[in-house]
Protein backbone atom coordinates (compact mmCIF):
# COMPACT_ATOMS: atom_id res chain seq x y z
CA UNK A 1 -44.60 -59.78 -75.95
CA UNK A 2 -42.82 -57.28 -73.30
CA UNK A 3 -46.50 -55.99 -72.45
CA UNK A 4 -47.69 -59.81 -72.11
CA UNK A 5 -44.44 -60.14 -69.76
CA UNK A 6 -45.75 -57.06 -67.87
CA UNK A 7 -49.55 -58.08 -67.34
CA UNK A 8 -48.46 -61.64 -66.59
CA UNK A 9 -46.21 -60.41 -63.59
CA UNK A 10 -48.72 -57.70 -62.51
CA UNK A 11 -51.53 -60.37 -62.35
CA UNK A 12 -49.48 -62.57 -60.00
CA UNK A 13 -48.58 -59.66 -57.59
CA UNK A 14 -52.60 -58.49 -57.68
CA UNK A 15 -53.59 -62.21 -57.29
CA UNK A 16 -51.72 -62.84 -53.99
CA UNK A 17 -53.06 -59.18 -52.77
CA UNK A 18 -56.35 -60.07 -53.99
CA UNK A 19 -56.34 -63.51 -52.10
CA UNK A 20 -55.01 -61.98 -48.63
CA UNK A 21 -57.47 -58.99 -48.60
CA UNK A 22 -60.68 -61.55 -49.38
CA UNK A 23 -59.44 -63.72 -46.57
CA UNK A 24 -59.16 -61.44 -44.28
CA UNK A 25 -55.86 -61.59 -43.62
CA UNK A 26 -54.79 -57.57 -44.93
CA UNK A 27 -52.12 -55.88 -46.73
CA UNK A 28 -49.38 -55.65 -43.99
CA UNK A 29 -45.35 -55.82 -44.42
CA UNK A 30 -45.37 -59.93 -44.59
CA UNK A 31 -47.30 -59.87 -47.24
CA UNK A 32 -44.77 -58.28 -49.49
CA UNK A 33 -42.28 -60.70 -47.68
CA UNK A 34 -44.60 -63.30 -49.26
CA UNK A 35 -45.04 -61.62 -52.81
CA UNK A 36 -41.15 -61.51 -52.92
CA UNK A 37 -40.79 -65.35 -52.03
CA UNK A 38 -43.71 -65.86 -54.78
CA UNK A 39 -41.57 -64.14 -57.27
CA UNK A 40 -38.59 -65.28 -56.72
CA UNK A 41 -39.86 -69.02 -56.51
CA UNK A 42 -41.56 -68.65 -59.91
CA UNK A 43 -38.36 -67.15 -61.33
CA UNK A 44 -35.81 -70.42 -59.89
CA UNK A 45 -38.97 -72.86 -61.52
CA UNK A 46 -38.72 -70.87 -64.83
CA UNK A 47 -35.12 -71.94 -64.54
CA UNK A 48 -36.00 -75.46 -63.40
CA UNK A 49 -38.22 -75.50 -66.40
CA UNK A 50 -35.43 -74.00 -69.22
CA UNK A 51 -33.38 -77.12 -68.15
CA UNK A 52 -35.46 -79.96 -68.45
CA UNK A 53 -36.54 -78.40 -71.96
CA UNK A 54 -33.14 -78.61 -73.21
CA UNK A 55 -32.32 -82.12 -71.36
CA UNK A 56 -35.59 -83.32 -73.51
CA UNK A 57 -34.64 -81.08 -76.50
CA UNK A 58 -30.99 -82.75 -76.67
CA UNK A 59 -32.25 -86.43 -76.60
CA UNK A 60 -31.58 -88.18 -79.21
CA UNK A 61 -35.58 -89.56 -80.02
CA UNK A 62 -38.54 -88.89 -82.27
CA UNK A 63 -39.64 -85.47 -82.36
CA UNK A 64 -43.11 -86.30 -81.41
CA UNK A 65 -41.53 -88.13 -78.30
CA UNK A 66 -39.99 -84.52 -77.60
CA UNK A 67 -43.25 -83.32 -78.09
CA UNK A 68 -45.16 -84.92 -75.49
CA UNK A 69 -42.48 -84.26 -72.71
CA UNK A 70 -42.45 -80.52 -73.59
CA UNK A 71 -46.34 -80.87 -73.38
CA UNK A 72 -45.76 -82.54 -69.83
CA UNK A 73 -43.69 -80.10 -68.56
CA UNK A 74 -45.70 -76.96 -68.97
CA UNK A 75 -49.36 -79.01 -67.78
CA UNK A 76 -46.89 -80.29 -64.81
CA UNK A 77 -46.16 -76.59 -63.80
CA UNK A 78 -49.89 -75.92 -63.46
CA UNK A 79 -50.20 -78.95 -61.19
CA UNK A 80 -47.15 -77.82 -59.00
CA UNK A 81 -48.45 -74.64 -58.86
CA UNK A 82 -52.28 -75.82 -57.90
CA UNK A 83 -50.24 -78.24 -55.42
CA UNK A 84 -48.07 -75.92 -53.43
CA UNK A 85 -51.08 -73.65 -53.12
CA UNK A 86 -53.20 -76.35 -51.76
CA UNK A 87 -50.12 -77.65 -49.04
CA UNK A 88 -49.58 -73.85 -47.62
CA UNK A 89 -53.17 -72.93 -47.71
CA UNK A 90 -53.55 -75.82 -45.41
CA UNK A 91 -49.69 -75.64 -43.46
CA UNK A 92 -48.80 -72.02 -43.72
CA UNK A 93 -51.10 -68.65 -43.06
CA UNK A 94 -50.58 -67.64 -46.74
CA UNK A 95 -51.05 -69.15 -49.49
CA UNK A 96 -47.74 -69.01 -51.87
CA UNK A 97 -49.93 -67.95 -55.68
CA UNK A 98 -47.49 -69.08 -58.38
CA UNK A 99 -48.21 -67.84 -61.36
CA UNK A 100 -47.76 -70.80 -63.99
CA UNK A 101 -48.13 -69.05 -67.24
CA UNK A 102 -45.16 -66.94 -65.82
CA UNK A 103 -43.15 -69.94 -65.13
CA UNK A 104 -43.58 -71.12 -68.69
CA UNK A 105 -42.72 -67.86 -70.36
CA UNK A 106 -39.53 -67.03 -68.82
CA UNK A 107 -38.77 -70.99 -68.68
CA UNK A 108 -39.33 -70.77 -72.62
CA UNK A 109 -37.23 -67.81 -72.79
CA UNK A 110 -34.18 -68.93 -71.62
CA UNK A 111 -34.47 -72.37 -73.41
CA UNK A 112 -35.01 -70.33 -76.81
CA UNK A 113 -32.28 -67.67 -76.11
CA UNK A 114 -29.67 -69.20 -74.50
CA UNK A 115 -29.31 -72.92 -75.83
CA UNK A 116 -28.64 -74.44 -78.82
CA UNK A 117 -31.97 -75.76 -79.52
CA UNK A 118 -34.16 -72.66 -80.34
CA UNK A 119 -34.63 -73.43 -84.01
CA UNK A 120 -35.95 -77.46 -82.85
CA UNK A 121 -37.83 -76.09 -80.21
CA UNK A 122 -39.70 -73.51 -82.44
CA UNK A 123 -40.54 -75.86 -85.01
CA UNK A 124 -42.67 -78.20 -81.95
CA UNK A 125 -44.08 -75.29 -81.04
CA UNK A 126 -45.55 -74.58 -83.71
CA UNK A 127 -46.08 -78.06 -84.80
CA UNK A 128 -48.31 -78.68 -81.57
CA UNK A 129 -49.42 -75.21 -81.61
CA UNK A 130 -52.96 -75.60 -83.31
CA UNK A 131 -53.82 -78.53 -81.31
CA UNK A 132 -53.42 -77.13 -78.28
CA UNK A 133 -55.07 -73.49 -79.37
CA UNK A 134 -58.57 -75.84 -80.44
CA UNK A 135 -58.32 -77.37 -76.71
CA UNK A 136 -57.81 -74.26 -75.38
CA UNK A 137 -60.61 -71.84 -76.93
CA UNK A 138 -62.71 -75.14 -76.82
CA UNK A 139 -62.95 -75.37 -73.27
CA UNK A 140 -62.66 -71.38 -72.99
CA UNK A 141 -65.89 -71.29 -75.08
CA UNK A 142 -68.08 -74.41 -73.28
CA UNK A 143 -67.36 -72.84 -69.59
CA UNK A 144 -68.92 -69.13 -70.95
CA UNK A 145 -72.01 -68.79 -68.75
CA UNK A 146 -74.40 -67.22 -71.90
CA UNK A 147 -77.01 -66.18 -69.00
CA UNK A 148 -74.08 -64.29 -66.94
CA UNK A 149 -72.65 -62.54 -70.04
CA UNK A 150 -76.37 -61.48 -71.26
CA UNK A 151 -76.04 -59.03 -67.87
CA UNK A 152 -72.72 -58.16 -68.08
CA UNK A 153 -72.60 -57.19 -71.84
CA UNK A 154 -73.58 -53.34 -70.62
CA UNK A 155 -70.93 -53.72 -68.81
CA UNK A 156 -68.37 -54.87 -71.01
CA UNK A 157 -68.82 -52.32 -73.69
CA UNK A 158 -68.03 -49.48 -70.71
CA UNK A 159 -64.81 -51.41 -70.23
CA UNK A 160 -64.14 -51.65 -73.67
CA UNK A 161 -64.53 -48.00 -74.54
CA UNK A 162 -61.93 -46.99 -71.76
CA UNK A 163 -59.63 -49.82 -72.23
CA UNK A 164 -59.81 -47.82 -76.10
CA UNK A 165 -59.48 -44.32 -74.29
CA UNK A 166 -56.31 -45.74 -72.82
CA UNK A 167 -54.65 -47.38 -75.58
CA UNK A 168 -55.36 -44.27 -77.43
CA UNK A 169 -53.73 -41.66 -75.12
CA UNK A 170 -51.08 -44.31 -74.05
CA UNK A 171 -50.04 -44.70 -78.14
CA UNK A 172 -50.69 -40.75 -78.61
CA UNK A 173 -48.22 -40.04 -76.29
CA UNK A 174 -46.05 -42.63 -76.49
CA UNK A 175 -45.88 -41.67 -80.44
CA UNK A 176 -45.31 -37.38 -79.68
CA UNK A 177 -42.44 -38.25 -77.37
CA UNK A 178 -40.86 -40.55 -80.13
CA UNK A 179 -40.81 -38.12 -82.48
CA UNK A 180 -43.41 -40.14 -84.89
CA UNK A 181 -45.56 -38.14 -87.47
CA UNK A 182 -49.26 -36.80 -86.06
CA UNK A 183 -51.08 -38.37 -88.80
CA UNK A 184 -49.72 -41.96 -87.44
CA UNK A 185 -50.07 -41.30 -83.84
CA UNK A 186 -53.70 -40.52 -83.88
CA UNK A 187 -54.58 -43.81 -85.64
CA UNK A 188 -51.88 -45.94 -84.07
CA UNK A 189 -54.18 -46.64 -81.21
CA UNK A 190 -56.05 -48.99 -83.06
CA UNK A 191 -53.57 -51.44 -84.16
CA UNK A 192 -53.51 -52.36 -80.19
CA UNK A 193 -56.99 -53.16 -79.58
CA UNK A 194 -56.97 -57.02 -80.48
CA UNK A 195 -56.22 -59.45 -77.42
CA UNK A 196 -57.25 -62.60 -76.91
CA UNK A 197 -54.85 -65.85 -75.44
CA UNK A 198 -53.37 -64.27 -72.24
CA UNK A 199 -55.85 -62.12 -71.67
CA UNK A 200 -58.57 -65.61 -71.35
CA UNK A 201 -55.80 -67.23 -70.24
CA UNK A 202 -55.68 -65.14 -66.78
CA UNK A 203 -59.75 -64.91 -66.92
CA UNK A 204 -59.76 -68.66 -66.98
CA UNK A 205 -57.13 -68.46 -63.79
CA UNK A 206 -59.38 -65.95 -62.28
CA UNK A 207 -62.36 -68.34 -62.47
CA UNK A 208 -60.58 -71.27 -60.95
CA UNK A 209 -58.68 -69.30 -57.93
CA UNK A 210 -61.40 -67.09 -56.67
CA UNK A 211 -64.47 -69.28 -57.24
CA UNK A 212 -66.93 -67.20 -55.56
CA UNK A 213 -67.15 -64.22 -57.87
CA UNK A 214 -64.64 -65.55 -60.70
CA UNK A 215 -66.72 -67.04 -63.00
CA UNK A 216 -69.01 -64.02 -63.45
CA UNK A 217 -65.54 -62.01 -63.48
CA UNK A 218 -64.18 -64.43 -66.35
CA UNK A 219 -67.49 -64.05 -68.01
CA UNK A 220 -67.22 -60.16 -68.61
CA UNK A 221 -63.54 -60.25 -68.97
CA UNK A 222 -64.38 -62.96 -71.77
CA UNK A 223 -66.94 -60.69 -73.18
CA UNK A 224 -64.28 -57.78 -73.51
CA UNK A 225 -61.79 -59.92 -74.91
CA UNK A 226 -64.48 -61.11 -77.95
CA UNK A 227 -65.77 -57.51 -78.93
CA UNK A 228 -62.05 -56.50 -78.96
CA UNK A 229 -61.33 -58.92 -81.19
CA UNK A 230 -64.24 -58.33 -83.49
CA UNK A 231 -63.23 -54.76 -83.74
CA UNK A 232 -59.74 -54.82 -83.21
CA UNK A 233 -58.96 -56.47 -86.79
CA UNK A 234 -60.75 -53.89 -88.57
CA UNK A 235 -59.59 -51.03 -87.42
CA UNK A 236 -55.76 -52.07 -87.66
CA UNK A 237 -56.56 -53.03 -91.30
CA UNK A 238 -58.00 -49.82 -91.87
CA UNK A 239 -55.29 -48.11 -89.91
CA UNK A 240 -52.88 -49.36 -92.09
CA UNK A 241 -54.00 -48.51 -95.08
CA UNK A 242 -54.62 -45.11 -93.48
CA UNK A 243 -50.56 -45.00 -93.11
CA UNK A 244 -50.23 -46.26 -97.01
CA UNK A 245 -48.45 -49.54 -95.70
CA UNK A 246 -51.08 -51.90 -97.01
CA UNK A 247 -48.98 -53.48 -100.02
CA UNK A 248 -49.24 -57.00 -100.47
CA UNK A 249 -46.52 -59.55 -100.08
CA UNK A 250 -45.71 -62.47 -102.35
CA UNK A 251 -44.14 -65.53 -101.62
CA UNK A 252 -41.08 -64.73 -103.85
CA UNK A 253 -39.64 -67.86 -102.38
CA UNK A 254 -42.49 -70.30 -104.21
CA UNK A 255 -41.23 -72.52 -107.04
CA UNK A 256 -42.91 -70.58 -109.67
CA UNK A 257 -41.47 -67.38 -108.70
CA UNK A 258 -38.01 -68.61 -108.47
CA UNK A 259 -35.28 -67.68 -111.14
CA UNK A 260 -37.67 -65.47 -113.07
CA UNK A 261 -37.81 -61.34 -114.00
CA UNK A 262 -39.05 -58.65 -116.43
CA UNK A 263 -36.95 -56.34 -117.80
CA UNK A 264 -38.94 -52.89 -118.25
CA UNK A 265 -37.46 -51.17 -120.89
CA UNK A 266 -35.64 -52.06 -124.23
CA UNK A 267 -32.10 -50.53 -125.29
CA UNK A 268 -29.20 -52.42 -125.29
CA UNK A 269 -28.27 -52.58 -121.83
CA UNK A 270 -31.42 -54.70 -121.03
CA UNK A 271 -30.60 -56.76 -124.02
CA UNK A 272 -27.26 -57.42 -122.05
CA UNK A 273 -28.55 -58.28 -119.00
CA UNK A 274 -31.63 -60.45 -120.42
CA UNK A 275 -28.69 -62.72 -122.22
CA UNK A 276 -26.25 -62.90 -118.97
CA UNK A 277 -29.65 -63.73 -116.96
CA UNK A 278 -30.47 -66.26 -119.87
CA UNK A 279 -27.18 -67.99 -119.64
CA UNK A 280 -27.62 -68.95 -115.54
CA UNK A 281 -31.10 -70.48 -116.19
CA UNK A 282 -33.23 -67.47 -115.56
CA UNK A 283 -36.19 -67.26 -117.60
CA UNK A 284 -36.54 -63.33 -118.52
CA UNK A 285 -38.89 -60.99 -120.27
CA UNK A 286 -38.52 -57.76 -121.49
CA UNK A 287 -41.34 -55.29 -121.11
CA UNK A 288 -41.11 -52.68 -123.72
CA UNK A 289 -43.44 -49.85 -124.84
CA UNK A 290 -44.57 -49.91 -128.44
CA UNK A 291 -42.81 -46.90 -129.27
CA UNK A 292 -39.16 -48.71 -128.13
CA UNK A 293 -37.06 -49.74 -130.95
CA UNK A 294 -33.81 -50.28 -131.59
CA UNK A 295 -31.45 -49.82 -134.58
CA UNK A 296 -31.68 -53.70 -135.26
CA UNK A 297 -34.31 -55.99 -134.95
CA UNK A 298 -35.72 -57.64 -132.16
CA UNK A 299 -33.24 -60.51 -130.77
CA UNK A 300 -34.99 -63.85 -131.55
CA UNK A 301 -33.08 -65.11 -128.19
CA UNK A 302 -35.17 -62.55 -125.65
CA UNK A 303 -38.88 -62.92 -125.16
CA UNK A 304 -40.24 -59.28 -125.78
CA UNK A 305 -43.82 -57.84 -124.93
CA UNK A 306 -44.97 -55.13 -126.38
CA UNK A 307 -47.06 -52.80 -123.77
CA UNK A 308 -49.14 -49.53 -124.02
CA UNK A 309 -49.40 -48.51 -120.45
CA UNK A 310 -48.20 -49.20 -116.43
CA UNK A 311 -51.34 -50.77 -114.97
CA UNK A 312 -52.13 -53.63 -113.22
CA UNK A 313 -53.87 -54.98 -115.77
CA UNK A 314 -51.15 -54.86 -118.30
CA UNK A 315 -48.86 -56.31 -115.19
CA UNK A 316 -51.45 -59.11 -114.44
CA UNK A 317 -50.55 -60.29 -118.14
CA UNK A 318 -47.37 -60.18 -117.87
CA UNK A 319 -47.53 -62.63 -115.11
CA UNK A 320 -46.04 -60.13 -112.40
CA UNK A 321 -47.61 -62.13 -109.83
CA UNK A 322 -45.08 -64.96 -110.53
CA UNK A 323 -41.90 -63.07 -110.83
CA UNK A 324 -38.99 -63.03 -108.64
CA UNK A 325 -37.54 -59.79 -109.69
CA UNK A 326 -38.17 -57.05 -111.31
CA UNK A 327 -35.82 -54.38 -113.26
CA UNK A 328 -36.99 -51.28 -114.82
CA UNK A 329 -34.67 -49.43 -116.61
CA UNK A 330 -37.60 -46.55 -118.07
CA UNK A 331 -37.52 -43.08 -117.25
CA UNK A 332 -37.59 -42.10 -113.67
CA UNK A 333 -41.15 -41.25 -113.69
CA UNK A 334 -42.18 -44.42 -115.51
CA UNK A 335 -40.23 -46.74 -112.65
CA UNK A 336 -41.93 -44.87 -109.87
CA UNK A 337 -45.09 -45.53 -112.02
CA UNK A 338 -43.95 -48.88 -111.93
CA UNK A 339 -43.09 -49.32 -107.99
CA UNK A 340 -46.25 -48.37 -107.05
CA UNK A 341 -48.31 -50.51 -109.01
CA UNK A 342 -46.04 -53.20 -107.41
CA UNK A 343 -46.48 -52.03 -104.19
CA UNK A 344 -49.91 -51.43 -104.48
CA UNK A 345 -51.03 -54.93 -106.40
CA UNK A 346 -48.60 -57.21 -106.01
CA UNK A 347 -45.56 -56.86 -103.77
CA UNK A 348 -42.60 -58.06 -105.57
CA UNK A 349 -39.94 -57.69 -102.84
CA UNK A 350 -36.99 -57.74 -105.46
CA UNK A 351 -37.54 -54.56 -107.14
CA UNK A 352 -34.48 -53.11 -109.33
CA UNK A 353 -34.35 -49.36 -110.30
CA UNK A 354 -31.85 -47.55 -112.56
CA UNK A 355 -31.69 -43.92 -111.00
CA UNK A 356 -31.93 -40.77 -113.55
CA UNK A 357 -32.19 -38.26 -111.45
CA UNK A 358 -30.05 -37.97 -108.22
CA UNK A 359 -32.74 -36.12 -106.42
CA UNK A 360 -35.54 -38.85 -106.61
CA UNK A 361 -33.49 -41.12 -104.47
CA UNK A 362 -35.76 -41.09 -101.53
CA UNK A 363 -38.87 -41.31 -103.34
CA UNK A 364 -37.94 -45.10 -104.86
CA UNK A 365 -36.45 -46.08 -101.53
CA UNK A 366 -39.17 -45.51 -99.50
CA UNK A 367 -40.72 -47.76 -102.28
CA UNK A 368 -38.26 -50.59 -100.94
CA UNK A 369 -36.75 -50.49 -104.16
CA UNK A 370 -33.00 -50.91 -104.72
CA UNK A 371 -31.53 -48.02 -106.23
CA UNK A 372 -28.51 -47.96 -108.88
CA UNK A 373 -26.95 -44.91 -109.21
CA UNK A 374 -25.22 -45.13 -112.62
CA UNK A 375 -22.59 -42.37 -111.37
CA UNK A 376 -22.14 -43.16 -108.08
CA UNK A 377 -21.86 -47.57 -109.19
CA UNK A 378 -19.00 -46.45 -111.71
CA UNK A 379 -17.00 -44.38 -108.54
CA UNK A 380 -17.84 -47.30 -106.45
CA UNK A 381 -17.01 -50.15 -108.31
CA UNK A 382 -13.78 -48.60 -109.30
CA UNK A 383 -13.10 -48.23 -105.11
CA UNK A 384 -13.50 -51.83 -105.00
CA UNK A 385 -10.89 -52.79 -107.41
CA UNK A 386 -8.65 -50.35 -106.18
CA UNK A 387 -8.93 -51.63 -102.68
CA UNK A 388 -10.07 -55.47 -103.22
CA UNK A 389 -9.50 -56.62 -106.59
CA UNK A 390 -10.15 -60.24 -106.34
CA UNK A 391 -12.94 -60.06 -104.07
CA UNK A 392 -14.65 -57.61 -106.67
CA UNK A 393 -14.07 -59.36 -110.25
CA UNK A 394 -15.26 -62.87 -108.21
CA UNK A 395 -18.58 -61.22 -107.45
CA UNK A 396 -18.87 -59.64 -110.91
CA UNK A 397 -18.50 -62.53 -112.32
CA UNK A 398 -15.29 -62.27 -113.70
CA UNK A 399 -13.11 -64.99 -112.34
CA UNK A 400 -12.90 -67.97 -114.72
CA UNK A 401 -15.53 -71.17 -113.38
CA UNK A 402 -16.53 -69.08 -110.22
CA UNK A 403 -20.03 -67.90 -110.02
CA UNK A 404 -21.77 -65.92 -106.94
CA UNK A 405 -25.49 -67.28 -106.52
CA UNK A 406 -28.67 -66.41 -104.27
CA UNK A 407 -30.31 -69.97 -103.32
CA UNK A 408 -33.60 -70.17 -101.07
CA UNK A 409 -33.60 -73.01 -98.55
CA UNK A 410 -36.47 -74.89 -99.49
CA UNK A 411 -35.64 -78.41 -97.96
CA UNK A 412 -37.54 -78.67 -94.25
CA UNK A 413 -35.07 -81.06 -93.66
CA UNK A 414 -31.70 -78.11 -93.13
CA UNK A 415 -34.64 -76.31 -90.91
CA UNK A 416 -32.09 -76.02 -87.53
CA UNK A 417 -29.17 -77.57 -89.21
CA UNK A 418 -25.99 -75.66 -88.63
CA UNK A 419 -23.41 -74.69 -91.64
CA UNK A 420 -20.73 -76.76 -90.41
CA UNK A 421 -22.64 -80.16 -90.60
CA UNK A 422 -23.47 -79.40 -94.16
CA UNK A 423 -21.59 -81.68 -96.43
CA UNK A 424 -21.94 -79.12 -99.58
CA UNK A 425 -18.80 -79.39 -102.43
CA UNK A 426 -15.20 -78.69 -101.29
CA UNK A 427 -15.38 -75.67 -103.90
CA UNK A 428 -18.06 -73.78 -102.18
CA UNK A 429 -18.46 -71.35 -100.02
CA UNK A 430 -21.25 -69.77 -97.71
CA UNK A 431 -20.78 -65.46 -97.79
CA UNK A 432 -24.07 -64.88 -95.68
CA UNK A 433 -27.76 -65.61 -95.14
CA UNK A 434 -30.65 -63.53 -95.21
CA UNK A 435 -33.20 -63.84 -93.06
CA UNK A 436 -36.25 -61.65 -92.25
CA UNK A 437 -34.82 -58.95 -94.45
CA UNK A 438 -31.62 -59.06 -92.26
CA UNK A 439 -27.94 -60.21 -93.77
CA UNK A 440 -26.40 -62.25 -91.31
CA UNK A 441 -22.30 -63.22 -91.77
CA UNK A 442 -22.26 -67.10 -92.05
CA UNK A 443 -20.15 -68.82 -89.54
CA UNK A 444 -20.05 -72.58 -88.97
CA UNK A 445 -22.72 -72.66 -86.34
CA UNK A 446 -25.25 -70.88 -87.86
CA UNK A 447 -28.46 -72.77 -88.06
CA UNK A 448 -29.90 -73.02 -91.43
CA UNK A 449 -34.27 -71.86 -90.97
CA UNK A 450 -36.80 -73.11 -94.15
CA UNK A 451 -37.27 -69.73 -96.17
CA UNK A 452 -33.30 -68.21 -95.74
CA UNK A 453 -31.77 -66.84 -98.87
CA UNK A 454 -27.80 -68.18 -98.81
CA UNK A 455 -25.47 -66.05 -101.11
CA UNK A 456 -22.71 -69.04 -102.43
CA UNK A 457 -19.74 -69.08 -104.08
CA UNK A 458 -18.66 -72.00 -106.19
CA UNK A 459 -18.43 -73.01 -109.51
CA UNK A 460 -21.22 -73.81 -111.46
CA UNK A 461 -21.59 -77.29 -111.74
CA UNK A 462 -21.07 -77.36 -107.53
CA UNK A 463 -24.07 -74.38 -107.41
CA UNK A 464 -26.23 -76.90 -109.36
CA UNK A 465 -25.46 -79.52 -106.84
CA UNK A 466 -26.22 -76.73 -103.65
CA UNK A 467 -29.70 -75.92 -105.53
CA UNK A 468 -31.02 -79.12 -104.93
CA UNK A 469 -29.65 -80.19 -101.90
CA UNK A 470 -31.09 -77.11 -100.43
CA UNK A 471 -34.48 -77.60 -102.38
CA UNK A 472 -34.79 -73.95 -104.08
């Protein structure tokens, strides 16, 4: 987005030079006077415009009402900007070249930062989003001249290859100086080479402000943009499977998934857990090779599966796919066994490992796994009675008619609500919400977003009542 920032600005400053060399006016000190006024007048608009998005975004109407005044204001920027173009071409000896789709970036900007409307103002974005994209690569696609483009293709694959050169020694570089590992830097490059809205955005502007040599300039830029983007998706999937970061992620927040796990492993321990899981509503399995026994039968209360091997097949029958979490409690060798067969096949984001062997640490966090330490978890759990007693036996669990509980936000109708309008039971309380595998601290204006996990603390019965208000 900083790079789109970048071009966006550079292509206004080039546009205005481009405009007073062709008319034969020539680069002299007024026309930087000019490309300063330019600037700075598309920078006060982008203001202009973050204000009369949050006046619309803080009436009290329809959405879709909101919708189509948001869709006014960024087509009415292009017709100021065609406007005050057309007065000073005709009034003034320069033309003042503001750039709209810079107008309506930083004007978005500031009414997404620095309001209070950013989650209502994402979701009509991308409500309207598709709509507009068909419109847009619609008309981008019936204006390609097929005739121009047949004698510019030669053309366009020179450009391409050194717009590749570039990205590659740009990335290469860019990767040495930041310390990343050589085997990333030389395929880096070609997770950069897709493009396609600004860049036919600006060819489409290019068309309409210069239309003497424009169109055929649009045409070949067009042509560019398409073989990058038949390329370009390739070659980053490739790339990052290259890096060994292709592992596939589930949608652990889906109904079926939800408030279900697999136990790897059978001793007593796992028995324990399986019951205390059992008793909040989880539905749990218990993986177990067929040489695991124990001195007494198998508990009639746990669902146990007998497995020979750690394979995807044998995980695929287990119904890994549709698991929230999983917890393998093996050897250490058998869980990393495990992890990567997860990573590899299925992506189960929760992923539980009891730790042997101190030294293996690393191995099973790089797997995104989280690591329990059986040593270290005693030492640390006994710090946090020492130091914070009832905070500790409350999240354990331990406090009579007081649970702690994970609960996804399912309900699109908290999407952009804030904590403090909830009306949730007096005996619960918000700790934090994740979000994008980040733990935010709650506070009373924090606005809730569809998909956050929200750790609460109530008692059971009030829990039940948060779980389906919130839909998850």
């Amino acid at each position: 987005m900083a790079s789109d920032v970048v071009v966006i600005v550079l292509f206004a400053i080039n546009s205005s030079v481009a405009d007073a060399l062709l008319t034969g006016l020539g680069f002299s000190p007024a026309l930087l006077i000019v490309l300063c006024i330019e600037l700075t007048l598309s920078l006060f608009l982008s203001y202009v415009l973050a204000q009369l998005l949050q006046f619309v975004l803080s009436l009290r109407v329809d959405r879709l009402v909101k919708t189509g005044f948001i869709l006014l204001g960024g087509y009415g920027v292009f017709i100021l900007s065609a406007g005050i173009r057309t007065i000073t071409h005709a009034e003034l000896p320069y033309e003042i070249l503001l750039e709209p789709l810079l107008i309506c970036m930083v004007g978005s900007f500031i009414a997404t930062n620095y309001s209070d409307y950013r989650a209502e103002f994402r979701k009509i974005l991308q409500e309207i989003g598709p709509a507009v994209y068909v419109v847009f690569f619609t008309l981008t696609g019936a204006s390609l001249a097929l005739d121009i483009l047949t004698l510019m293709l030669p053309i366009a694959l020179c450009l391409v290859v050194v717009r590749l050169a570039g990205i590659f020694i740009g990335s290469f570089s860019g990767g040495m100086l930041a310390g990343d590992p050589a085997q990333h830097n030389r395929i880096s490059w070609m997770t950069y080479i897709t493009q396609a809205g600004v860049g036919l955005g600006l060819a489409k502007q290019v068309a309409g402000e210069f239309p003497e040599w424009g169109t055929a300039f649009a045409a070949l830029m067009i042509a560019v943009i398409i073989v990058n983007q038949l390329i370009g998706p390739v070659l980053c999937k490739w790339a990052i499977h290259r890096a060994g970061e292709a592992r596939p992620i589930t949608d652990i927040q889906g109904f079926e998934t939800l408030r279900k796990t697999i136990i790897f492993g059978l001793e007593r321990q796992s028995i324990a857990l399986a019951r205390k899981l059992s008793s909040h509503g989880w539905q749990v399995k218990i993986a177990a090779s067929s040489d695991d026994f124990m001195t007494e039968t198998d508990p009639a209360d746990i669902q146990i599966i007998r497995i020979d091997e750690l394979n995807n097949e044998v995980f695929q029958r287990l119904g890994v796919e549709k698991v929230h979490t999983i917890v393998a409690l093996l050897s250490d060798e058998e869980n990393y066994r495990i992890c990567e067969v997860l990573n590899d096949h299925f992506g189960t984001k929760n992923l539980i490992v009891r730790l042997q062997d101190r030294a293996n640490f690393d191995r099973f966090h790089e797997m995104f796994a989280t690591v329990v330490d059986t040593g270290s978890a005693f030492v640390s759990l006994l710090d946090q009675f020492v130091r914070s007693p009832a905070a500790t036996s409350l999240l354990l669990g331990m406090e009579e008619n007081q649970e702690v509980e994970d609960i996804y936000v399912r309900n699109p109708d908290l999407h952009g609500v804030p904590l403090r309008d909830l009306t949730l039971p007096l005996d619960t309380l918000v700790l934090s919400v994740k979000r994008n595998n980040q733990v935010l601290i709650s506070h009373g204006y924090m606005q809730l977003e569809t998909g956050d996990r929200v750790t609460v603390v109530g008692s059971p019965k009030s829990l039940k009542e948060v779980l389906l208000k919130f839909g998850g």
